[in-house]
PDB file of N, CA and C in Angstrom:
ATOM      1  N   UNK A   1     -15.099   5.209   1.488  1.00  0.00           N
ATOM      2  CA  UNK A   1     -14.530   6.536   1.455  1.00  0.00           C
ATOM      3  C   UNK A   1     -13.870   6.836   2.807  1.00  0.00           C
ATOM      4  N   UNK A   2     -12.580   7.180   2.844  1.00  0.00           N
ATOM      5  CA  UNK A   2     -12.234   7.347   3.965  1.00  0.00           C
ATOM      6  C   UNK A   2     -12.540   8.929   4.586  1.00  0.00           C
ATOM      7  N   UNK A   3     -12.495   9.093   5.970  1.00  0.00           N
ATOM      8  CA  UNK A   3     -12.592  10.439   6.947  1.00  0.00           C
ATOM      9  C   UNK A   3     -11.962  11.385   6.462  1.00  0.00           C
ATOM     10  N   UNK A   4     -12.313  12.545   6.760  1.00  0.00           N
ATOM     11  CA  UNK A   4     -11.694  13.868   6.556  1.00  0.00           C
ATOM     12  C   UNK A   4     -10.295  14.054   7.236  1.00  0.00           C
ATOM     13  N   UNK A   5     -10.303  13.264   8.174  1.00  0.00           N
ATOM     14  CA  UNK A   5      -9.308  13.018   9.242  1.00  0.00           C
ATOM     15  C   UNK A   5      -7.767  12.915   8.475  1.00  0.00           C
ATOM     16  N   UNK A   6      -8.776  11.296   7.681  1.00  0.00           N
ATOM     17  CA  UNK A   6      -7.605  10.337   7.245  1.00  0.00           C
ATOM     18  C   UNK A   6      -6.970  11.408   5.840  1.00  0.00           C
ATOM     19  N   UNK A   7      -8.240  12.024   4.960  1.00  0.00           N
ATOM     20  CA  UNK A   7      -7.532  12.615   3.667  1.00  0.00           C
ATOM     21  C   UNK A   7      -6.766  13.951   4.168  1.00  0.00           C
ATOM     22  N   UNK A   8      -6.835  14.212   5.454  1.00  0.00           N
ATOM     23  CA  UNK A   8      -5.918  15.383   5.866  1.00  0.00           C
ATOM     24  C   UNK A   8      -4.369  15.176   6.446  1.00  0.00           C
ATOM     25  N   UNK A   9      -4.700  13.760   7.105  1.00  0.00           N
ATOM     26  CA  UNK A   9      -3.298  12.961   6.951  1.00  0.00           C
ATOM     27  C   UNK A   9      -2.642  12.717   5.754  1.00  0.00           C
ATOM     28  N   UNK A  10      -3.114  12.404   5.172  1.00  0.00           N
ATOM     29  CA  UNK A  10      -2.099  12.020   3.876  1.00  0.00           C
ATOM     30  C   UNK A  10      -1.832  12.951   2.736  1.00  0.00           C
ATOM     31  N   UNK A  11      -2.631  14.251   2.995  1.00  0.00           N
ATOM     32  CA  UNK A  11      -2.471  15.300   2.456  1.00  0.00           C
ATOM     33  C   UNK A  11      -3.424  14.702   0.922  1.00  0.00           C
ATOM     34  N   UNK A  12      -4.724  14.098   0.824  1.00  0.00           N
ATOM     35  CA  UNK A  12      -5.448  13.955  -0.151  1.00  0.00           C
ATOM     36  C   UNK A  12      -6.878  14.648  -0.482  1.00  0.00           C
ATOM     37  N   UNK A  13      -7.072  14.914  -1.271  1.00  0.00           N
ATOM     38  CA  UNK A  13      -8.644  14.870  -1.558  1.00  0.00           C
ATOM     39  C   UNK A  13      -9.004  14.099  -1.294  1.00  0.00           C
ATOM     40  N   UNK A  14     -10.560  14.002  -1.319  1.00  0.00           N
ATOM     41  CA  UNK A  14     -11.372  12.749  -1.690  1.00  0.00           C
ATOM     42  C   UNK A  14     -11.785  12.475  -3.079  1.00  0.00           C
ATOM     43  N   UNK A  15     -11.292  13.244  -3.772  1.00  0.00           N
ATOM     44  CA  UNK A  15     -11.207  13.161  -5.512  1.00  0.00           C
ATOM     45  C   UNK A  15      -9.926  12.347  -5.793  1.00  0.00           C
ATOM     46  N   UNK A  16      -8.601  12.653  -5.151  1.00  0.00           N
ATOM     47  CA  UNK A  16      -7.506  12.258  -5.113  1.00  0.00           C
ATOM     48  C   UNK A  16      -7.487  10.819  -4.799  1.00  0.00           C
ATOM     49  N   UNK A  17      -8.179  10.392  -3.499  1.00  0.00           N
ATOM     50  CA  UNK A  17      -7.993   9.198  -3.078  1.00  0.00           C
ATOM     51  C   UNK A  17      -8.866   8.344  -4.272  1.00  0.00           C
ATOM     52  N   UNK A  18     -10.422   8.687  -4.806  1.00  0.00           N
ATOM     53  CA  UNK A  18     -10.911   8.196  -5.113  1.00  0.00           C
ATOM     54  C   UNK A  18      -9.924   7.511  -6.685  1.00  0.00           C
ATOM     55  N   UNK A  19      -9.419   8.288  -7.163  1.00  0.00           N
ATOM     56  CA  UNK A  19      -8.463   8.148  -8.462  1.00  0.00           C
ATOM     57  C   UNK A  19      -7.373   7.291  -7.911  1.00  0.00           C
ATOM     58  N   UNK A  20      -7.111   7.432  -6.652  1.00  0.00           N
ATOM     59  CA  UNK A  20      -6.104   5.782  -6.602  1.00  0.00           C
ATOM     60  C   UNK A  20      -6.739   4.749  -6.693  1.00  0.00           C
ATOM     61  N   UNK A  21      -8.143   4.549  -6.115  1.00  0.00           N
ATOM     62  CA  UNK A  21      -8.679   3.111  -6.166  1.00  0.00           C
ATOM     63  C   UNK A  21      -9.094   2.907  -7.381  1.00  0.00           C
ATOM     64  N   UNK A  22      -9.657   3.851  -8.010  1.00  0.00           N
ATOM     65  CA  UNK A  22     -10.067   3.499  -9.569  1.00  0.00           C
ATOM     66  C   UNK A  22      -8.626   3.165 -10.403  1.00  0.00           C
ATOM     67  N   UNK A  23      -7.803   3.352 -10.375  1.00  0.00           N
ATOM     68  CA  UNK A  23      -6.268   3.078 -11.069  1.00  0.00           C
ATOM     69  C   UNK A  23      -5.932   2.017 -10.462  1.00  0.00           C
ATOM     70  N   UNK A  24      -6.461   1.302  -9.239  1.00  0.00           N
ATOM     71  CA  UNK A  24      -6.506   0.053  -8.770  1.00  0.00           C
ATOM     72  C   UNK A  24      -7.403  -0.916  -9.542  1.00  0.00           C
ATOM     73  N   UNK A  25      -8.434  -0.507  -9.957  1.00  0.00           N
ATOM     74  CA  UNK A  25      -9.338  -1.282 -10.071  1.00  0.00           C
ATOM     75  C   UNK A  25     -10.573  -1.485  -9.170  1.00  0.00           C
ATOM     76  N   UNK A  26     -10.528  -0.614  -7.675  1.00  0.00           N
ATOM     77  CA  UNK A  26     -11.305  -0.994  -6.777  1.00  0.00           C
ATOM     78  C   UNK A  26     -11.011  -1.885  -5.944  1.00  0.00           C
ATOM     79  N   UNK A  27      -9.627  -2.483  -6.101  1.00  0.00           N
ATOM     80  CA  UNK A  27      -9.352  -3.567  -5.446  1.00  0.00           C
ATOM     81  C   UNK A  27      -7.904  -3.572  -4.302  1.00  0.00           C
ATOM     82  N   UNK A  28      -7.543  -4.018  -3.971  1.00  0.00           N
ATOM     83  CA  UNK A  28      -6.556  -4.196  -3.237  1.00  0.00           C
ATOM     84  C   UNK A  28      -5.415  -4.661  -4.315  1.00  0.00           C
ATOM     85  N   UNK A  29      -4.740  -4.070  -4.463  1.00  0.00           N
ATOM     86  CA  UNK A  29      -3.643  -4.200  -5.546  1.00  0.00           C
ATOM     87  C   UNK A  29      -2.349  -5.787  -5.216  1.00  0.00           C
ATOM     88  N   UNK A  30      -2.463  -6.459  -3.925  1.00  0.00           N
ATOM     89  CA  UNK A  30      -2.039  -7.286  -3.793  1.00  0.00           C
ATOM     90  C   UNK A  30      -2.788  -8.255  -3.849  1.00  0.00           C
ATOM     91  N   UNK A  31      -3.897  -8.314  -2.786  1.00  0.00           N
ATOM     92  CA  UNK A  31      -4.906  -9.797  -2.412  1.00  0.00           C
ATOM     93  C   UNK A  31      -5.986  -9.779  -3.301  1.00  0.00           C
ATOM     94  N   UNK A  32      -6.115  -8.567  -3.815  1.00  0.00           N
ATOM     95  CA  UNK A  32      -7.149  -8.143  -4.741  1.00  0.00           C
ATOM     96  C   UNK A  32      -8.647  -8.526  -4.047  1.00  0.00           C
ATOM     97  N   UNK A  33      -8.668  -7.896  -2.884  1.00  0.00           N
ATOM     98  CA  UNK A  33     -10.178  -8.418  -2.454  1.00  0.00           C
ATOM     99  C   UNK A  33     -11.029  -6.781  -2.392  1.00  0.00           C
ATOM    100  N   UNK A  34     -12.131  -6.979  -2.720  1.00  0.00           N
ATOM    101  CA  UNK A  34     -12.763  -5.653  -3.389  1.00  0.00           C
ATOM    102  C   UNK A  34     -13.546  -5.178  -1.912  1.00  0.00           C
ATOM    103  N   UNK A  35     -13.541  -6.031  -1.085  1.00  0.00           N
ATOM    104  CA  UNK A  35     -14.542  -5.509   0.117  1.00  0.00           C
ATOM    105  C   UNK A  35     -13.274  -5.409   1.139  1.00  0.00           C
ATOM    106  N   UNK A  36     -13.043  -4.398   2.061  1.00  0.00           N
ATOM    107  CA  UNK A  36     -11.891  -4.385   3.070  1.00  0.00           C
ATOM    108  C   UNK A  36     -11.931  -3.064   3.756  1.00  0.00           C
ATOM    109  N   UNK A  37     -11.553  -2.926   5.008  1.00  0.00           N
ATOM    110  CA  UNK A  37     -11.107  -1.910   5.882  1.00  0.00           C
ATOM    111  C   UNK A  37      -9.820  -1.353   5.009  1.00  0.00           C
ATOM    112  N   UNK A  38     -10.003  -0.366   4.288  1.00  0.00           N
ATOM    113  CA  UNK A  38      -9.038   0.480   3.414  1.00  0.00           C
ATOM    114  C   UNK A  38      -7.827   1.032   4.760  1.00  0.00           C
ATOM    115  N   UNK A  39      -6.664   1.114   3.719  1.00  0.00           N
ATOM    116  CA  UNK A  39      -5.410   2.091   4.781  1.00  0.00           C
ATOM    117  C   UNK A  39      -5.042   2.352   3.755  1.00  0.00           C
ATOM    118  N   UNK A  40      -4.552   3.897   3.706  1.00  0.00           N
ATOM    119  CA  UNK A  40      -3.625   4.424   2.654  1.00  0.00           C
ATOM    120  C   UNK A  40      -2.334   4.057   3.036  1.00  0.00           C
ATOM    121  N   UNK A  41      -1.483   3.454   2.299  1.00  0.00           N
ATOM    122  CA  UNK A  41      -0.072   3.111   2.393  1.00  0.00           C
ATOM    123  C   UNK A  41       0.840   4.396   1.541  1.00  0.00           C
ATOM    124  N   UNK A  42       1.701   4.626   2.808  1.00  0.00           N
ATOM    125  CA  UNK A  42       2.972   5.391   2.214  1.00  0.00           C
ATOM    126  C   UNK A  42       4.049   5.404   2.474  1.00  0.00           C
ATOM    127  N   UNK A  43       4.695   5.926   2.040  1.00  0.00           N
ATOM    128  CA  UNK A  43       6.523   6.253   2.315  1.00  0.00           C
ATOM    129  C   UNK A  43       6.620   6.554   3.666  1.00  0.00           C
ATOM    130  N   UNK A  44       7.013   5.521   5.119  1.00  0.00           N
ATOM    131  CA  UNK A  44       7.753   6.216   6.121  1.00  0.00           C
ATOM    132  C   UNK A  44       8.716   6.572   6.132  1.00  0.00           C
ATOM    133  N   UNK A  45       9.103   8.486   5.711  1.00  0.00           N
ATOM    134  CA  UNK A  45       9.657   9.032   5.384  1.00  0.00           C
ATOM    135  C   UNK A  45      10.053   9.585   6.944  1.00  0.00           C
ATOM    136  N   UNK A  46      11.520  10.277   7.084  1.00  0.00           N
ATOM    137  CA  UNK A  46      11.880  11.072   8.117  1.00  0.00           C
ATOM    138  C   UNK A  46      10.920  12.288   8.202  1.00  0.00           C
ATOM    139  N   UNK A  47      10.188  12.867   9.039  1.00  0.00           N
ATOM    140  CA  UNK A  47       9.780  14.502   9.220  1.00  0.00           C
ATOM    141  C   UNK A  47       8.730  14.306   8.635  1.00  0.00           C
ATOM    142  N   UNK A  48       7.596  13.021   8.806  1.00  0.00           N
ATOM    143  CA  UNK A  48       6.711  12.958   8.051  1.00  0.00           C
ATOM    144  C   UNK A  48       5.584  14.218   8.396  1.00  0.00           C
ATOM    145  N   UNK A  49       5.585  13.747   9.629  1.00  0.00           N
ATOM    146  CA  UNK A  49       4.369  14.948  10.851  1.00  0.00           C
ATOM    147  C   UNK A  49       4.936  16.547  10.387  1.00  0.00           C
ATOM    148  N   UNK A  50       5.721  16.892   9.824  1.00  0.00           N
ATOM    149  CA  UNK A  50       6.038  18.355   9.443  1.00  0.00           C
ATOM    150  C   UNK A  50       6.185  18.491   7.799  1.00  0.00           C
ATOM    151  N   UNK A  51       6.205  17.797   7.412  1.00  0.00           N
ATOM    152  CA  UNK A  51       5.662  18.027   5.812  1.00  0.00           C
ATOM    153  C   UNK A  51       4.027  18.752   5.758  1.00  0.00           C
ATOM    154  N   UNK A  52       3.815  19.090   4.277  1.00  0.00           N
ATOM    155  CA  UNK A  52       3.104  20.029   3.882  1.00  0.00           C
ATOM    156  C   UNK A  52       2.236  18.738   3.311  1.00  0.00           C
ATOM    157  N   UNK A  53       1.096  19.367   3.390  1.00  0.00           N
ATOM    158  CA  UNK A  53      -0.024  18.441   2.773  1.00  0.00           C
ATOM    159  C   UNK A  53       0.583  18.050   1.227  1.00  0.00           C
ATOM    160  N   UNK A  54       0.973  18.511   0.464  1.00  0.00           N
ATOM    161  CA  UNK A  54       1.510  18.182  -0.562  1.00  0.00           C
ATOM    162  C   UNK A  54       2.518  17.426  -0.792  1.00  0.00           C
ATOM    163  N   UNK A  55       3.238  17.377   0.066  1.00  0.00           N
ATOM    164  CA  UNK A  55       4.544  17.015   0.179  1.00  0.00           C
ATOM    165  C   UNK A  55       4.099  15.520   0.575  1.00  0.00           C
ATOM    166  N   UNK A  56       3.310  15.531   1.998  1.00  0.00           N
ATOM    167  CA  UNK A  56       2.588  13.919   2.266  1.00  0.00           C
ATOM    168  C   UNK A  56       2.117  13.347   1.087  1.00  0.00           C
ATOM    169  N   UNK A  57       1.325  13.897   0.473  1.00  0.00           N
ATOM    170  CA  UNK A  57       0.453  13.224  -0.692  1.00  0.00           C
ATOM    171  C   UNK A  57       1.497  12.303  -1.790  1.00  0.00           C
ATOM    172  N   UNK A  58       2.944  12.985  -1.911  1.00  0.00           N
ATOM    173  CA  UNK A  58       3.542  12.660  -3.200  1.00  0.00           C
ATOM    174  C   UNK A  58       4.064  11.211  -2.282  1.00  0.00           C
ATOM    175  N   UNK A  59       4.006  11.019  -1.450  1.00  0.00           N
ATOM    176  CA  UNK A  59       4.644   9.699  -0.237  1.00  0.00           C
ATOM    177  C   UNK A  59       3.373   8.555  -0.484  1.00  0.00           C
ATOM    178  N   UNK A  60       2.424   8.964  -0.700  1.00  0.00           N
ATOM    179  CA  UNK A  60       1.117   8.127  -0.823  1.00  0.00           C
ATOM    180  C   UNK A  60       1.143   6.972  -2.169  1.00  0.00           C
ATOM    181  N   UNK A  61       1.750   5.459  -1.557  1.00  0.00           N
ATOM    182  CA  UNK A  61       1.733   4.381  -2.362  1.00  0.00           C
ATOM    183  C   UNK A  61       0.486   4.145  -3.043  1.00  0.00           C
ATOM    184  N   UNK A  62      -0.535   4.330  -2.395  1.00  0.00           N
ATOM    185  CA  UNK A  62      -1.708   3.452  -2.687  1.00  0.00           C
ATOM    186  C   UNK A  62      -2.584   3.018  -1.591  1.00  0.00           C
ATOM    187  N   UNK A  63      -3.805   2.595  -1.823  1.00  0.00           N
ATOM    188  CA  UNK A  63      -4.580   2.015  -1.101  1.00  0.00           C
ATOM    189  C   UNK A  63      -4.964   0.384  -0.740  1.00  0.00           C
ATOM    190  N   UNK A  64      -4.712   0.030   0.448  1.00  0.00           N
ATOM    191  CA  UNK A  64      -4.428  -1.317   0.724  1.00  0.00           C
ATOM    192  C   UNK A  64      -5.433  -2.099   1.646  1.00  0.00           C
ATOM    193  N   UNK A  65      -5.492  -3.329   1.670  1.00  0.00           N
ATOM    194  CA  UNK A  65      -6.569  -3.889   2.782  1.00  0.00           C
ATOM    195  C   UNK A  65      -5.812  -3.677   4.015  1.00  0.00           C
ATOM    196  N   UNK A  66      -6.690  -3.701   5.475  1.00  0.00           N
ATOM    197  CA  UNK A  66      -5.539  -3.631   6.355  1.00  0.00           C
ATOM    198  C   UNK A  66      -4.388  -4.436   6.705  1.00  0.00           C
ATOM    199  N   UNK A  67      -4.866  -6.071   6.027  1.00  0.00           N
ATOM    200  CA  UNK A  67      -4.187  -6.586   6.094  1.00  0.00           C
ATOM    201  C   UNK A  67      -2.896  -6.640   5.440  1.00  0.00           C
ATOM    202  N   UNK A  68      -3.051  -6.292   3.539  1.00  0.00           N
ATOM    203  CA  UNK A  68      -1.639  -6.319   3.463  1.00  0.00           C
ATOM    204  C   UNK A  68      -1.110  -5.190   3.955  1.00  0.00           C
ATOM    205  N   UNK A  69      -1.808  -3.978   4.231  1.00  0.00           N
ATOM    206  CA  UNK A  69      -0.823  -2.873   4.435  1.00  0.00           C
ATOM    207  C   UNK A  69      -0.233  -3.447   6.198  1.00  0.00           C
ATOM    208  N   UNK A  70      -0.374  -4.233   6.972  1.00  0.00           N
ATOM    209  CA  UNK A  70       0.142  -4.368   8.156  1.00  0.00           C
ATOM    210  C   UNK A  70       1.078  -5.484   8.527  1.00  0.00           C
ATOM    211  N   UNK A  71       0.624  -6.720   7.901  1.00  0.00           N
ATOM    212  CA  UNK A  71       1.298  -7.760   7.591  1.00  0.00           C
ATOM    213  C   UNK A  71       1.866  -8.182   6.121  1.00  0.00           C
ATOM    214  N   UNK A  72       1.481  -7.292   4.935  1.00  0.00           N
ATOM    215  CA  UNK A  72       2.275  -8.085   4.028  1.00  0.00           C
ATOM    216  C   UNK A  72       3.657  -6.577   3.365  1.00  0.00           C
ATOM    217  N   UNK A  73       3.648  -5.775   3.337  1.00  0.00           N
ATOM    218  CA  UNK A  73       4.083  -4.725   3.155  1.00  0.00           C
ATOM    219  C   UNK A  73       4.884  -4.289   4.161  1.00  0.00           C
ATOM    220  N   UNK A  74       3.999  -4.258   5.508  1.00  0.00           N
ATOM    221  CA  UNK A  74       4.816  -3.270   6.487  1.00  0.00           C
ATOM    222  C   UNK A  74       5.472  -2.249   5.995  1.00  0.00           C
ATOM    223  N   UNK A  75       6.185  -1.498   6.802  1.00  0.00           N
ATOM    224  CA  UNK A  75       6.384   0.127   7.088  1.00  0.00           C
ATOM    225  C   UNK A  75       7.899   0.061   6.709  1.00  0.00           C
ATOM    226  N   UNK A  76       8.897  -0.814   6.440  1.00  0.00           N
ATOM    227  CA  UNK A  76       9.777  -0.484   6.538  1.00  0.00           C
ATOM    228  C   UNK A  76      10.404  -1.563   5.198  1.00  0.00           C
ATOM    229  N   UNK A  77       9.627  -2.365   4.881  1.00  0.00           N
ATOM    230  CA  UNK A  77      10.111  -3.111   3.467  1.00  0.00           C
ATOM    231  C   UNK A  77      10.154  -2.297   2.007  1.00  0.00           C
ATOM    232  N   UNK A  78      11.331  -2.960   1.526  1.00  0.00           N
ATOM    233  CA  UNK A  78      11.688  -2.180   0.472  1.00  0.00           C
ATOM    234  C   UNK A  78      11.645  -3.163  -0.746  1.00  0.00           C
ATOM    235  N   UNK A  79      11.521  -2.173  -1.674  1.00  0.00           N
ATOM    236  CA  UNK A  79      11.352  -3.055  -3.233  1.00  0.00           C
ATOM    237  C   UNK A  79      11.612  -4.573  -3.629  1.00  0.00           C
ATOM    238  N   UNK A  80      13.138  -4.366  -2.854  1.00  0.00           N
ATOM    239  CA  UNK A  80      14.359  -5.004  -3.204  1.00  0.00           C
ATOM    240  C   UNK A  80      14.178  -6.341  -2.144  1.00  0.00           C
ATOM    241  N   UNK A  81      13.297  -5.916  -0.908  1.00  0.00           N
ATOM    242  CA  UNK A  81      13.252  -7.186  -0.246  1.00  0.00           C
ATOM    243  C   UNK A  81      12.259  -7.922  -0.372  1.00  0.00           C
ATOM    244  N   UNK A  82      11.437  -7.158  -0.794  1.00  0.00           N
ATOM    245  CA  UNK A  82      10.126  -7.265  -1.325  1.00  0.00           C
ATOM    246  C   UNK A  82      10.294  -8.444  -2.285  1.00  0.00           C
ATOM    247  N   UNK A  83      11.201  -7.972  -3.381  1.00  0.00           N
ATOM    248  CA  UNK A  83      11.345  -9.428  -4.423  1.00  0.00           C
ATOM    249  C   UNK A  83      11.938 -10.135  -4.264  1.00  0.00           C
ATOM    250  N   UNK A  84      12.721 -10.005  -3.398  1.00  0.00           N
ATOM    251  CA  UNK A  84      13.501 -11.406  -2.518  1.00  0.00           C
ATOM    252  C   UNK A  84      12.842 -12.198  -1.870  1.00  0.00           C
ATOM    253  N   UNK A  85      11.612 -11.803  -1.264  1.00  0.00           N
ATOM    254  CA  UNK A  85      10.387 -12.614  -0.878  1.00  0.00           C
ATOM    255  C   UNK A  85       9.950 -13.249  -2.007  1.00  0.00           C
ATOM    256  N   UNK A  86       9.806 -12.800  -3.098  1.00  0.00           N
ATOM    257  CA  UNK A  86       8.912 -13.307  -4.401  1.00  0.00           C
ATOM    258  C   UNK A  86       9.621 -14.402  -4.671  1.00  0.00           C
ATOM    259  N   UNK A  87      10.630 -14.182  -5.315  1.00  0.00           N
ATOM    260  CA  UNK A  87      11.670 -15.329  -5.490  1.00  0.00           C
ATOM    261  C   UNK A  87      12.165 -16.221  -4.556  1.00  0.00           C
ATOM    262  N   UNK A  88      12.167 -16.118  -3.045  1.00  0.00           N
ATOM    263  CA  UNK A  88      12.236 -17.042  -2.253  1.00  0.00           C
ATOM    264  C   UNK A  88      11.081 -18.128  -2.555  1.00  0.00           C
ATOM    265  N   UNK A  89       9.633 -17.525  -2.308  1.00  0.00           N
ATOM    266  CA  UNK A  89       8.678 -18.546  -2.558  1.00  0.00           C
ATOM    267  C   UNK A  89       8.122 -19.203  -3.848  1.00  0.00           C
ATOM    268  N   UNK A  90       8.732 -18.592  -4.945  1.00  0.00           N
ATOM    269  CA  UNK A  90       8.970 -19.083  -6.329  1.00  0.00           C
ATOM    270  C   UNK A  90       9.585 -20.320  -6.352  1.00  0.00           C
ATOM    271  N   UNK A  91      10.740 -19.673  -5.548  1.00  0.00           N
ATOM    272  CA  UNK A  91      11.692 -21.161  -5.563  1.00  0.00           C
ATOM    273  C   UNK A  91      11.540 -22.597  -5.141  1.00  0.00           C
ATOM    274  N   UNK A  92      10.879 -21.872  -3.897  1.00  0.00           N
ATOM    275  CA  UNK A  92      10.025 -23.069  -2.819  1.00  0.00           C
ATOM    276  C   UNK A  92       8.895 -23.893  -4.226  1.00  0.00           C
ATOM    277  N   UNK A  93       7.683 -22.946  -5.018  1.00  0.00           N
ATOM    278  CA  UNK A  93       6.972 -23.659  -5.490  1.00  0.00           C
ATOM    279  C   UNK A  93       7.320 -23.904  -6.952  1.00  0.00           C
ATOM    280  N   UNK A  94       8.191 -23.774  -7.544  1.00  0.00           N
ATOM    281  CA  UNK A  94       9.096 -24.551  -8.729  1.00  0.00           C
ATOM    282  C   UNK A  94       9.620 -26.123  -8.276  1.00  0.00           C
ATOM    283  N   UNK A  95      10.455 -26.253  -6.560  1.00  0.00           N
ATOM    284  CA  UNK A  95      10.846 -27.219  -6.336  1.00  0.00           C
ATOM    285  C   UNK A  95       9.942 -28.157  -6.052  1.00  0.00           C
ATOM    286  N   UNK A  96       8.449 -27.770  -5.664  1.00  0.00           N
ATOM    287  CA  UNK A  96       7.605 -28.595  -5.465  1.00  0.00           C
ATOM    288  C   UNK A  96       6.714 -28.935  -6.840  1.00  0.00           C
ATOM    289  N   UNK A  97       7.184 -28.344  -7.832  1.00  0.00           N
ATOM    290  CA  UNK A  97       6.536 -29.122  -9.011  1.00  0.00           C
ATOM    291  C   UNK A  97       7.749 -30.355  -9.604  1.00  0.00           C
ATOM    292  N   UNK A  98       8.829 -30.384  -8.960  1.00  0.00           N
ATOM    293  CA  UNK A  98       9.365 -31.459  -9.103  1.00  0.00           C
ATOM    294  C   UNK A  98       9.394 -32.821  -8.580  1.00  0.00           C
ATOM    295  N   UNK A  99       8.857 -32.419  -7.375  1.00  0.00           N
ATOM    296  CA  UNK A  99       8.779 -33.976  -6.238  1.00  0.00           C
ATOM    297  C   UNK A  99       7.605 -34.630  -7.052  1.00  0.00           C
TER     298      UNK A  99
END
């Protein structure tokens, strides 16, 4: 469960947050590992620090291990490059079921 701190940053409940991880599964929605130092991942949006608790909340991706939220996601990747990664290493392991 994260701090009062953290659900006031992101403009959440702790009812709120708890309903993302259960719509997860409990898990880390990428590495899927069920035990982890949680980070809420969101939209780095312009004027984040002056938005309204509500307004933060609707920016709120999901809940992540720290790891992918720092190294596999980062703050500034987008959908689109996101699956350009996918398909880069697709490609890589398609060509290696040929050798």
């Amino acid at each position: 469960m994260p701090s009062d701190r953290t659900l006031a940053i992101y403009g959440l409940t702790a009812n709120a947050w708890i309903r993302l991880m259960k719509a997860q599964g409990w898990v880390c929605p990428i590495c899927e590992k069920t035990q982890a130092t949680w980070n809420t991942d969101h939209d780095h949006v312009p004027g984040w620090k002056k938005k309204n608790a509500a307004e933060r909340a609707r920016h709120v991706r999901g809940i992540l291990c720290w790891y992918c939220n720092h190294k596999v996601v980062g703050d500034k990747r987008s959908s689109a490059q996101a699956q350009r990664v996918a398909d880069y290493l697709r490609a890589h392991e398609e060509r290696m079921l040929d050798v």
